[in-house]
Protein backbone atom coordinates (compact mmCIF):
# COMPACT_ATOMS: atom_id res chain seq x y z
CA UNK A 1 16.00 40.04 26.16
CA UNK A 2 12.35 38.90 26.28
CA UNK A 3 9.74 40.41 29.33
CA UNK A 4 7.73 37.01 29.84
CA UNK A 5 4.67 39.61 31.14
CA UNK A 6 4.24 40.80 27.42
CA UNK A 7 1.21 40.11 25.22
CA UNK A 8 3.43 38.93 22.60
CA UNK A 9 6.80 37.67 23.82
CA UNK A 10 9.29 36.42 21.50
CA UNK A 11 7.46 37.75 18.90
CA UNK A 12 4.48 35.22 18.91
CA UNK A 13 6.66 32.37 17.69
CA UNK A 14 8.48 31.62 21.18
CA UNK A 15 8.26 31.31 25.18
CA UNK A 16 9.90 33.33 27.16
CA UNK A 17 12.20 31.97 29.75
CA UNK A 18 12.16 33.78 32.87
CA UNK A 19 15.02 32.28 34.53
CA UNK A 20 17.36 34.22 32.11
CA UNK A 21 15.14 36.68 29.55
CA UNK A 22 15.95 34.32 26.63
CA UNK A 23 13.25 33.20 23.78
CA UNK A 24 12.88 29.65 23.40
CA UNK A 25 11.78 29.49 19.72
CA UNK A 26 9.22 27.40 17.89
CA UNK A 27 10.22 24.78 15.53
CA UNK A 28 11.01 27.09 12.42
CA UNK A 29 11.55 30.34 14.14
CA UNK A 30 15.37 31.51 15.16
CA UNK A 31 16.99 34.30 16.51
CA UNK A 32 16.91 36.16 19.71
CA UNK A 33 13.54 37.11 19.62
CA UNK A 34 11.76 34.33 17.36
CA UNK A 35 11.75 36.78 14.77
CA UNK A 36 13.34 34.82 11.94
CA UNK A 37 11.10 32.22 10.00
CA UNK A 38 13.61 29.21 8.92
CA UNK A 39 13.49 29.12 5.12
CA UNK A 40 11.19 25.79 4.64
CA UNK A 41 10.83 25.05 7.98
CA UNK A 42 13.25 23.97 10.64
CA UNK A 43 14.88 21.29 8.57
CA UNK A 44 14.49 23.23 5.63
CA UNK A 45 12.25 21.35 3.15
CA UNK A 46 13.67 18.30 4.91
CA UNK A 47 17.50 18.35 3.56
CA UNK A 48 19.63 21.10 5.92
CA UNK A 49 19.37 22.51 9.19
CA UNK A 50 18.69 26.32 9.72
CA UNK A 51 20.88 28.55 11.09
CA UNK A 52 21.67 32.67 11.69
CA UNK A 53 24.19 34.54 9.86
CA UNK A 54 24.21 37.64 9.64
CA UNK A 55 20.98 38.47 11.21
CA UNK A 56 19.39 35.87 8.61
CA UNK A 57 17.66 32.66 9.14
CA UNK A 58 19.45 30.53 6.31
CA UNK A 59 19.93 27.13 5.18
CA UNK A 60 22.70 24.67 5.16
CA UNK A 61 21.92 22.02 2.90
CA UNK A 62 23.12 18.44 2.61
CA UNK A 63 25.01 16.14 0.79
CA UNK A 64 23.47 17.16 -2.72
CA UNK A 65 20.86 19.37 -2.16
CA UNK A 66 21.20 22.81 -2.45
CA UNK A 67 18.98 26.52 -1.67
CA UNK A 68 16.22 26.91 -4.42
CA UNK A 69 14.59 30.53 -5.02
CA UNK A 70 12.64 30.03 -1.64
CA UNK A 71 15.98 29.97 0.72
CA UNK A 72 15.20 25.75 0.99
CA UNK A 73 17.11 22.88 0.40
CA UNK A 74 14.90 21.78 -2.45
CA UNK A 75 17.33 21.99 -5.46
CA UNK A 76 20.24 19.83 -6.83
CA UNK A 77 23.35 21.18 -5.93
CA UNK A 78 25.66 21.26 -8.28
CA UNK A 79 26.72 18.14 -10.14
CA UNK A 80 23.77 16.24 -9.20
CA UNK A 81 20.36 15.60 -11.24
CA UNK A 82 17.04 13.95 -10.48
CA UNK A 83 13.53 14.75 -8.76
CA UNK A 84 13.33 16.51 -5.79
């Protein structure tokens, strides 16, 4: 829960709802305080949405893209070839 009268609610990356104490998170931030940074960005590099698991901010890629050594969906999955 989130006190909207703090200097840095939701951890920086988020506003504070006061109707229920929830963090409304920035584009790229998750979790119940803001405090996890999306892996690429929201859409993560542009081919998966982010999502927690396990207290992580991860990414599920698309079609045939798959996590590179950054935690994005900037790789070929498996199978597949070509540029990214």
């Amino acid at each position: 829960e989130c006190q909207p009268n703090a200097e840095r609610p939701c951890t920086g990356h988020g506003a504070c709802l006061q109707a229920d104490g929830t963090c409304s998170c920035e584009t790229g931030w998750k979790g119940p305080l803001c405090d996890l940074e999306c892996p690429g960005g929201q859409s993560c590099g542009g081919h998966g949405a982010c999502m927690v698991v396990n207290g992580q901010a991860v990414c599920n890629c698309s079609g045939a893209w798959a996590t590179d050594h950054t935690g994005a969906c900037l790789a070929c999955a498996r199978g597949w070839s070509g540029t990214t």
